[in-house]
N, C-alpha and C. Protein backbone atom coordinates (compact mmCIF):
# COMPACT_ATOMS: atom_id res chain seq x y z
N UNK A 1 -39.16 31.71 -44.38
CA UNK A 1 -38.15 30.79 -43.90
C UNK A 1 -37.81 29.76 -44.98
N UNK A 2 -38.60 29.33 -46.15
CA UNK A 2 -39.01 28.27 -47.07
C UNK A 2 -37.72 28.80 -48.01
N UNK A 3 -38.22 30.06 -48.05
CA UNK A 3 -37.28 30.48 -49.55
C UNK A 3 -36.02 30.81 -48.58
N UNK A 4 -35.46 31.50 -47.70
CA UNK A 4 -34.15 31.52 -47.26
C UNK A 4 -33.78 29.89 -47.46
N UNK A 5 -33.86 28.55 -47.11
CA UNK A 5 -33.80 27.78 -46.71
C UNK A 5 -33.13 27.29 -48.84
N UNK A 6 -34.00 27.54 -49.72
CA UNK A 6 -34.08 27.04 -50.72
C UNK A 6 -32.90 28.13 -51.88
N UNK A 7 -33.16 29.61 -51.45
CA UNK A 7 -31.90 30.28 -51.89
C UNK A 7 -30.90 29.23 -51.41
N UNK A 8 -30.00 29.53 -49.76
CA UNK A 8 -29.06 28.81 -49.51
C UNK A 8 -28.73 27.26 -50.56
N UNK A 9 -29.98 26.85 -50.68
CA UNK A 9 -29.96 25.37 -51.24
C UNK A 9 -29.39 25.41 -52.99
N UNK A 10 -29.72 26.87 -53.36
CA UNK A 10 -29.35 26.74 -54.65
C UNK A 10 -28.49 27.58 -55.09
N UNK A 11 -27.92 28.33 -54.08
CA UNK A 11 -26.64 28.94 -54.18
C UNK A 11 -25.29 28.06 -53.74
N UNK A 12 -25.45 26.71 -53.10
CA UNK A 12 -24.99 25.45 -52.42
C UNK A 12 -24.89 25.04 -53.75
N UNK A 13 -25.70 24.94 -54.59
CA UNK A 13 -25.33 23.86 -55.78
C UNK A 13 -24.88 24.76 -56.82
N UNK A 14 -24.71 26.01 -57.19
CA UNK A 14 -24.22 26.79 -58.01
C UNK A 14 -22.75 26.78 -57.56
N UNK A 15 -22.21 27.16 -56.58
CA UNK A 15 -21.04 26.98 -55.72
C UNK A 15 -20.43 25.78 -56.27
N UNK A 16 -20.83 24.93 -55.56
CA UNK A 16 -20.66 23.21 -55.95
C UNK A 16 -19.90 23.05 -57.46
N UNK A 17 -21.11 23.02 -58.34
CA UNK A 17 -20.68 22.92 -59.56
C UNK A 17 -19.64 23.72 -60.00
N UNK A 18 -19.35 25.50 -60.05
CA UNK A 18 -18.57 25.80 -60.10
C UNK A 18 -16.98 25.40 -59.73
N UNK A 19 -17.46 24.88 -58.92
CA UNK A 19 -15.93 24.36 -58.17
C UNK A 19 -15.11 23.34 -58.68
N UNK A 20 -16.39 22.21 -58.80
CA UNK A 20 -15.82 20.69 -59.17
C UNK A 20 -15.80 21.08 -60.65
N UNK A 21 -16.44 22.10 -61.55
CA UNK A 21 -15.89 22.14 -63.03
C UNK A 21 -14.32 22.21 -63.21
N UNK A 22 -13.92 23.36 -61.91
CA UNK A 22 -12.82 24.08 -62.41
C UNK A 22 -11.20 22.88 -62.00
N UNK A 23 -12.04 21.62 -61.60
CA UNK A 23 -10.78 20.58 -60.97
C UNK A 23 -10.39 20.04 -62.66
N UNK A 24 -9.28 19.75 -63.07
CA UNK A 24 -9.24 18.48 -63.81
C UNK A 24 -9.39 17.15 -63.91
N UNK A 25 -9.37 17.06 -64.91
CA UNK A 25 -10.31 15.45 -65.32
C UNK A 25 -8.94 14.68 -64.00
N UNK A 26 -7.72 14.30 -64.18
CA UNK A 26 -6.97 13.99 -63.53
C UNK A 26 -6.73 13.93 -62.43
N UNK A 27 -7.19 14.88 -61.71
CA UNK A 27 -7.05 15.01 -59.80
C UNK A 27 -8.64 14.88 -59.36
N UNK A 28 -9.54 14.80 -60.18
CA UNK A 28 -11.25 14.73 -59.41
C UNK A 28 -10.88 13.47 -58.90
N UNK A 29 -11.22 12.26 -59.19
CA UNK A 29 -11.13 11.20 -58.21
C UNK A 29 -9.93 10.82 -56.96
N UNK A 30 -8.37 11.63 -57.46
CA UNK A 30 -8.18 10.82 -56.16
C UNK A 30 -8.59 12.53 -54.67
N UNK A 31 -9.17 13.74 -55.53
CA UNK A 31 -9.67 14.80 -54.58
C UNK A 31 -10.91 14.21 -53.95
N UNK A 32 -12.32 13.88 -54.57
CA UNK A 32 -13.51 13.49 -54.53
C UNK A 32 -13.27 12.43 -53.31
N UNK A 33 -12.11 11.17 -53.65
CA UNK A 33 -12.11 10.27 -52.88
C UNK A 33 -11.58 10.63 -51.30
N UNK A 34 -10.65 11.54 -51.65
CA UNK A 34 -10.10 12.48 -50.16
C UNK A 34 -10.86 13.29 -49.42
N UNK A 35 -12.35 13.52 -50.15
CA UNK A 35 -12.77 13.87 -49.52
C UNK A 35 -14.20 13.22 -48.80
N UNK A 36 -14.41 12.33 -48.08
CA UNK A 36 -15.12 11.78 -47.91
C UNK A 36 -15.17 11.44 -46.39
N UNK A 37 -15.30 12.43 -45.59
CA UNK A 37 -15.04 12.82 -44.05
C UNK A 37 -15.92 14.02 -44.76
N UNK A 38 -15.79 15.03 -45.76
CA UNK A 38 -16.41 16.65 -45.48
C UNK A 38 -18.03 15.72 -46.37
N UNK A 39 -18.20 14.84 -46.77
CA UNK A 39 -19.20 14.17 -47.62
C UNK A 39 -20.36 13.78 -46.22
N UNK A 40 -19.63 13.14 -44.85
CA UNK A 40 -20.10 12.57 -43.58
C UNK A 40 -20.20 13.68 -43.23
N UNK A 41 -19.82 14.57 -43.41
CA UNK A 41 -20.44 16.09 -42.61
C UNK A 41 -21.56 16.78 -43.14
N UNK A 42 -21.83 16.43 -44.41
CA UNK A 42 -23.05 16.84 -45.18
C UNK A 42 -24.26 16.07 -44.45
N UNK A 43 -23.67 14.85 -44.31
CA UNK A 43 -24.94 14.22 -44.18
C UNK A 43 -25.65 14.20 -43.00
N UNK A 44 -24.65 14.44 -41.83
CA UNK A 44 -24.43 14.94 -40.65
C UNK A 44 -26.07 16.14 -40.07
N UNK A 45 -25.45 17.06 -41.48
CA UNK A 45 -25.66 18.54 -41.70
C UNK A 45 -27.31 18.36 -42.07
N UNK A 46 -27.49 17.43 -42.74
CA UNK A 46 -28.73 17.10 -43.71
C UNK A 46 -29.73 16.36 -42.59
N UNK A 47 -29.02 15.31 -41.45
CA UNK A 47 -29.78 14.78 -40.78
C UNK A 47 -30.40 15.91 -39.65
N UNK A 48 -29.61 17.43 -39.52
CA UNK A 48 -30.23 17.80 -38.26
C UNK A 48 -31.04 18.82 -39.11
N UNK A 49 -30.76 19.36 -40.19
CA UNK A 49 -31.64 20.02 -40.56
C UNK A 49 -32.89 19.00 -40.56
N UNK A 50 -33.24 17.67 -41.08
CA UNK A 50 -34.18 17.17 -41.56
C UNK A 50 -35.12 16.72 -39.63
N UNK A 51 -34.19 17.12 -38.50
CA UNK A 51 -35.15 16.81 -37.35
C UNK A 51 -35.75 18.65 -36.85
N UNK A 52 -35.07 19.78 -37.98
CA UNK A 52 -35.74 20.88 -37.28
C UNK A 52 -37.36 21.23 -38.69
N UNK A 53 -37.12 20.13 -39.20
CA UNK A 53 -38.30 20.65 -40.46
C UNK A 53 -39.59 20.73 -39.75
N UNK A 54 -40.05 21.26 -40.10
CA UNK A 54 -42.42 21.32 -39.41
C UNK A 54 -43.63 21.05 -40.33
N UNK A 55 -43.06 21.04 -41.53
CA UNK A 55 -44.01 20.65 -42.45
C UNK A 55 -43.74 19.81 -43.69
N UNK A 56 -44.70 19.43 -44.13
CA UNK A 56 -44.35 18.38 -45.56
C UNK A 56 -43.39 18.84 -46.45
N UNK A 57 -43.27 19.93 -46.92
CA UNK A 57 -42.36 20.48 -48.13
C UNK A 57 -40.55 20.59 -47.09
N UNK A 58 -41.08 20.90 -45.62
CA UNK A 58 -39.26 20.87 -45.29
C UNK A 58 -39.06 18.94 -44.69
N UNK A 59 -40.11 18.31 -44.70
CA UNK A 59 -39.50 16.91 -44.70
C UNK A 59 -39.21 16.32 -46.09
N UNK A 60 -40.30 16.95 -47.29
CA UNK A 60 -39.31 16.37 -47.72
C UNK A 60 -37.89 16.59 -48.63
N UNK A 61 -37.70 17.78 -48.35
CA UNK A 61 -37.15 18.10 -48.92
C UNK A 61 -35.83 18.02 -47.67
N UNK A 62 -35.83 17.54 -46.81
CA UNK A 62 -34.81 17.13 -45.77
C UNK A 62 -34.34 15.27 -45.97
N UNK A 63 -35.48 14.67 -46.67
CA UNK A 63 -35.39 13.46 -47.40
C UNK A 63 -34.60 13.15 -48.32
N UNK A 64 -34.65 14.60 -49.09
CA UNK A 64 -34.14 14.16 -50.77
C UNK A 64 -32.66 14.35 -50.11
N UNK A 65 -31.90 15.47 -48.88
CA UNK A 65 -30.96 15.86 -48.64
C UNK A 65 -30.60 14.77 -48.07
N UNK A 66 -30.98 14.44 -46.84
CA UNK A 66 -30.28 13.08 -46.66
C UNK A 66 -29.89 11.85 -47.61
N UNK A 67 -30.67 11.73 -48.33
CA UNK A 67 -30.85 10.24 -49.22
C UNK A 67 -29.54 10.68 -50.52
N UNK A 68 -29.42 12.12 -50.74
CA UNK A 68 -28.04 12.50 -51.62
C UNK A 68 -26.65 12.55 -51.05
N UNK A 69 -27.06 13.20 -50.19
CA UNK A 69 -25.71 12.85 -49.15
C UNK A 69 -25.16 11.44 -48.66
N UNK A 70 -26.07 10.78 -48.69
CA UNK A 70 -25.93 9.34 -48.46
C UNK A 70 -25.32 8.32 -49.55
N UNK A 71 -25.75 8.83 -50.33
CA UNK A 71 -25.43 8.81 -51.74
C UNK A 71 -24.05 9.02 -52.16
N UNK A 72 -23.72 10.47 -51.69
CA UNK A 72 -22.19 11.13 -51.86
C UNK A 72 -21.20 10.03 -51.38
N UNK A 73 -21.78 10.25 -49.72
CA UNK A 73 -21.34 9.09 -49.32
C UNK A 73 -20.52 7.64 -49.48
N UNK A 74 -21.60 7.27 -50.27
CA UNK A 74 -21.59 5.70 -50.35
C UNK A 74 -20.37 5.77 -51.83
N UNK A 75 -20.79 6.72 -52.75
CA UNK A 75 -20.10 6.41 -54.05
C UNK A 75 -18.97 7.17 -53.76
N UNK A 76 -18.65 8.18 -52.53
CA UNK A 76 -16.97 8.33 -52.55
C UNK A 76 -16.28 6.80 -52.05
N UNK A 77 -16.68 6.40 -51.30
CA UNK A 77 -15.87 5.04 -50.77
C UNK A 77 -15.75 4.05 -51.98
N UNK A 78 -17.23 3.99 -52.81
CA UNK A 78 -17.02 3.02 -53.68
C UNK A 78 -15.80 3.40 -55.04
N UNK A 79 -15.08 5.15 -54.92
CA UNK A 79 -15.01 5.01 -56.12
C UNK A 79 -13.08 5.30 -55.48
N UNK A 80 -13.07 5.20 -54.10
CA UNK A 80 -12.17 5.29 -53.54
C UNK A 80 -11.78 3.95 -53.63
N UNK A 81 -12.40 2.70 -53.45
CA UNK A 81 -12.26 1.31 -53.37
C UNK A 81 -11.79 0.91 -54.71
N UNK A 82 -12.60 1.31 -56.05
CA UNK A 82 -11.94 1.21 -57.18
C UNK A 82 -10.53 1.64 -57.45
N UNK A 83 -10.19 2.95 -56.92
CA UNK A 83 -9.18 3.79 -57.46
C UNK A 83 -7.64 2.59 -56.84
N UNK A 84 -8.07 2.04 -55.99
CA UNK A 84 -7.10 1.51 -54.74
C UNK A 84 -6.58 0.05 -55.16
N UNK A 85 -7.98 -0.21 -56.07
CA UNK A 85 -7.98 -1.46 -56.61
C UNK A 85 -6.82 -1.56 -57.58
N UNK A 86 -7.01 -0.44 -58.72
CA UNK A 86 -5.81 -0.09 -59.87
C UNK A 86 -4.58 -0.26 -59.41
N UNK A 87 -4.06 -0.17 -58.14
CA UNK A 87 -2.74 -0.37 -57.71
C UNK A 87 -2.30 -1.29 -56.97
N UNK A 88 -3.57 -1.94 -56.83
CA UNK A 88 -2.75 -3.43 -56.22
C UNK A 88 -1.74 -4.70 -57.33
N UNK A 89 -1.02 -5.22 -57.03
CA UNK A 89 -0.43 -6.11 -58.05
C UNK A 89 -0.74 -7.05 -58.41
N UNK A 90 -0.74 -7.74 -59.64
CA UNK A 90 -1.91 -8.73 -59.71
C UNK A 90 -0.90 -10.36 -59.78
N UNK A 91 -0.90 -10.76 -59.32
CA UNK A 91 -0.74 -12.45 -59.14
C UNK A 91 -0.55 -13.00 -59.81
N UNK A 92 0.56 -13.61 -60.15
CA UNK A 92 0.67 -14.49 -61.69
C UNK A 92 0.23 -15.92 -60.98
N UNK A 93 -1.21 -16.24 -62.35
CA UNK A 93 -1.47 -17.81 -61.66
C UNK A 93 -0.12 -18.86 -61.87
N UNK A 94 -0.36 -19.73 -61.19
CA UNK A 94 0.53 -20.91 -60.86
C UNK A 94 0.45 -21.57 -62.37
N UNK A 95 1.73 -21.88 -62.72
CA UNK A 95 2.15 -23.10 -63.89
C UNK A 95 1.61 -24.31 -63.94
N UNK A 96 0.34 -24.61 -64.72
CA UNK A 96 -0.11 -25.95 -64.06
C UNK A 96 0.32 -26.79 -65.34
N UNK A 97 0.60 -27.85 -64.98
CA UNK A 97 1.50 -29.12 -65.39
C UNK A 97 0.81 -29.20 -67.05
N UNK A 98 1.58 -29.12 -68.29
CA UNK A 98 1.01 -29.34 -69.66
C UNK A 98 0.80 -30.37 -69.65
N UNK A 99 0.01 -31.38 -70.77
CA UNK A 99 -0.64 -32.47 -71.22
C UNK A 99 -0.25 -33.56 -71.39
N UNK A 100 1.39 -32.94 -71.93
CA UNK A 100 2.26 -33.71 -72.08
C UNK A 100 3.16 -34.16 -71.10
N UNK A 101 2.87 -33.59 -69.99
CA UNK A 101 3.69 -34.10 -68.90
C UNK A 101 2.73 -34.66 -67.53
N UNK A 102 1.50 -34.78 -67.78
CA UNK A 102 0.82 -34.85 -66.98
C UNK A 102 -0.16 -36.68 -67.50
N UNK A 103 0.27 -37.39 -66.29
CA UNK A 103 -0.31 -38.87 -66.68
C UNK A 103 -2.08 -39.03 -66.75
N UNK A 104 -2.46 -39.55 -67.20
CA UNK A 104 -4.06 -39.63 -67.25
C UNK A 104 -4.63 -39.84 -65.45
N UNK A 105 -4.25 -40.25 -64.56
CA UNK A 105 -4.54 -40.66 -63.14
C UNK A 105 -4.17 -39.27 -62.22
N UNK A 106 -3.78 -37.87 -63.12
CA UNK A 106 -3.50 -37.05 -62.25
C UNK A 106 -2.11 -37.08 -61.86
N UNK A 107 -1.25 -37.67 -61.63
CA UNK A 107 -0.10 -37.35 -61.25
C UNK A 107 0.76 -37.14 -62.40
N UNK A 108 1.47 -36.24 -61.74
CA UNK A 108 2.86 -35.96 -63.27
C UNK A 108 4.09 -36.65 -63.59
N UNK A 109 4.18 -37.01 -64.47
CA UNK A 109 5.10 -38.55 -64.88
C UNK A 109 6.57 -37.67 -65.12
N UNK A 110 7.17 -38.37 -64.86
CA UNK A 110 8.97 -37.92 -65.03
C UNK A 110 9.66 -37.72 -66.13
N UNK A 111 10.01 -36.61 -66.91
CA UNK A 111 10.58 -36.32 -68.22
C UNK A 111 11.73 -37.16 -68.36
N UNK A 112 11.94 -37.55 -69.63
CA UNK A 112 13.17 -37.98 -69.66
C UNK A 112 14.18 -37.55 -69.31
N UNK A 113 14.73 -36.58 -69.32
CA UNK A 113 15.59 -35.78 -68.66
C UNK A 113 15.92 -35.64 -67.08
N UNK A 114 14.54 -35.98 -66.50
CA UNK A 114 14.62 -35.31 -64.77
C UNK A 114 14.98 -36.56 -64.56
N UNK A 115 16.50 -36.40 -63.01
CA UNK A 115 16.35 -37.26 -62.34
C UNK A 115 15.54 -37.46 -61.52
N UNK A 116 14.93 -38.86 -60.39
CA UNK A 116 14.04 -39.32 -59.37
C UNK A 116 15.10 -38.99 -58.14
């Protein structure tokens, strides 16, 4: 049951890799980030395998699955949060009053020019 369990596990990551090689550098993050619903299904996947384990080698090895998936998890949102960040617009700070127009007490004194 050990080795069916550990084939599947490493024909899962041969798969895997194959796949995400064949994406380009250009579409992996905003794909990776889209996918992060099938990432909650891993982990999903990882938590029920890890309540049918019976012995030390399938807990922990139902440990390392959860705690990666969790993982997947956490760094699709974080890298979804970055990607989201790049497109927000950024704020031009406010004009604050030069040296020369600004009186020692804080308030700003009247150019020659401006009327009151």
């Amino acid at each position: 049951m050990l080795l069916t369990y550990f084939i599947i596990f490493v024909l899962s990551l041969w798969v895997g890799f194959e796949v995400i090689s064949k994406v380009p550098a250009t579409l992996h993050t905003p794909l990776m980030s889209a996918a992060n619903s099938i990432h909650g299904i891993v982990l999903a996947g990882a938590i029920v395998i890890a309540a049918t384990a019976h012995d030390a080698i399938g807990y922990a090895l139902a440990f390392v699955a959860v705690a990666f998936a969790a993982m997947n998890v956490v760094g699709g949102y974080v890298v979804t949060g970055r990607m989201l960040k790049m497109f927000r617009r950024r704020i031009a700070p406010a004009s604050a009053p030069s040296a020369v127009d600004a009186s020692p007490n804080g308030s700003v004194a009247a150019r020659a020019g401006d009327s009151a």
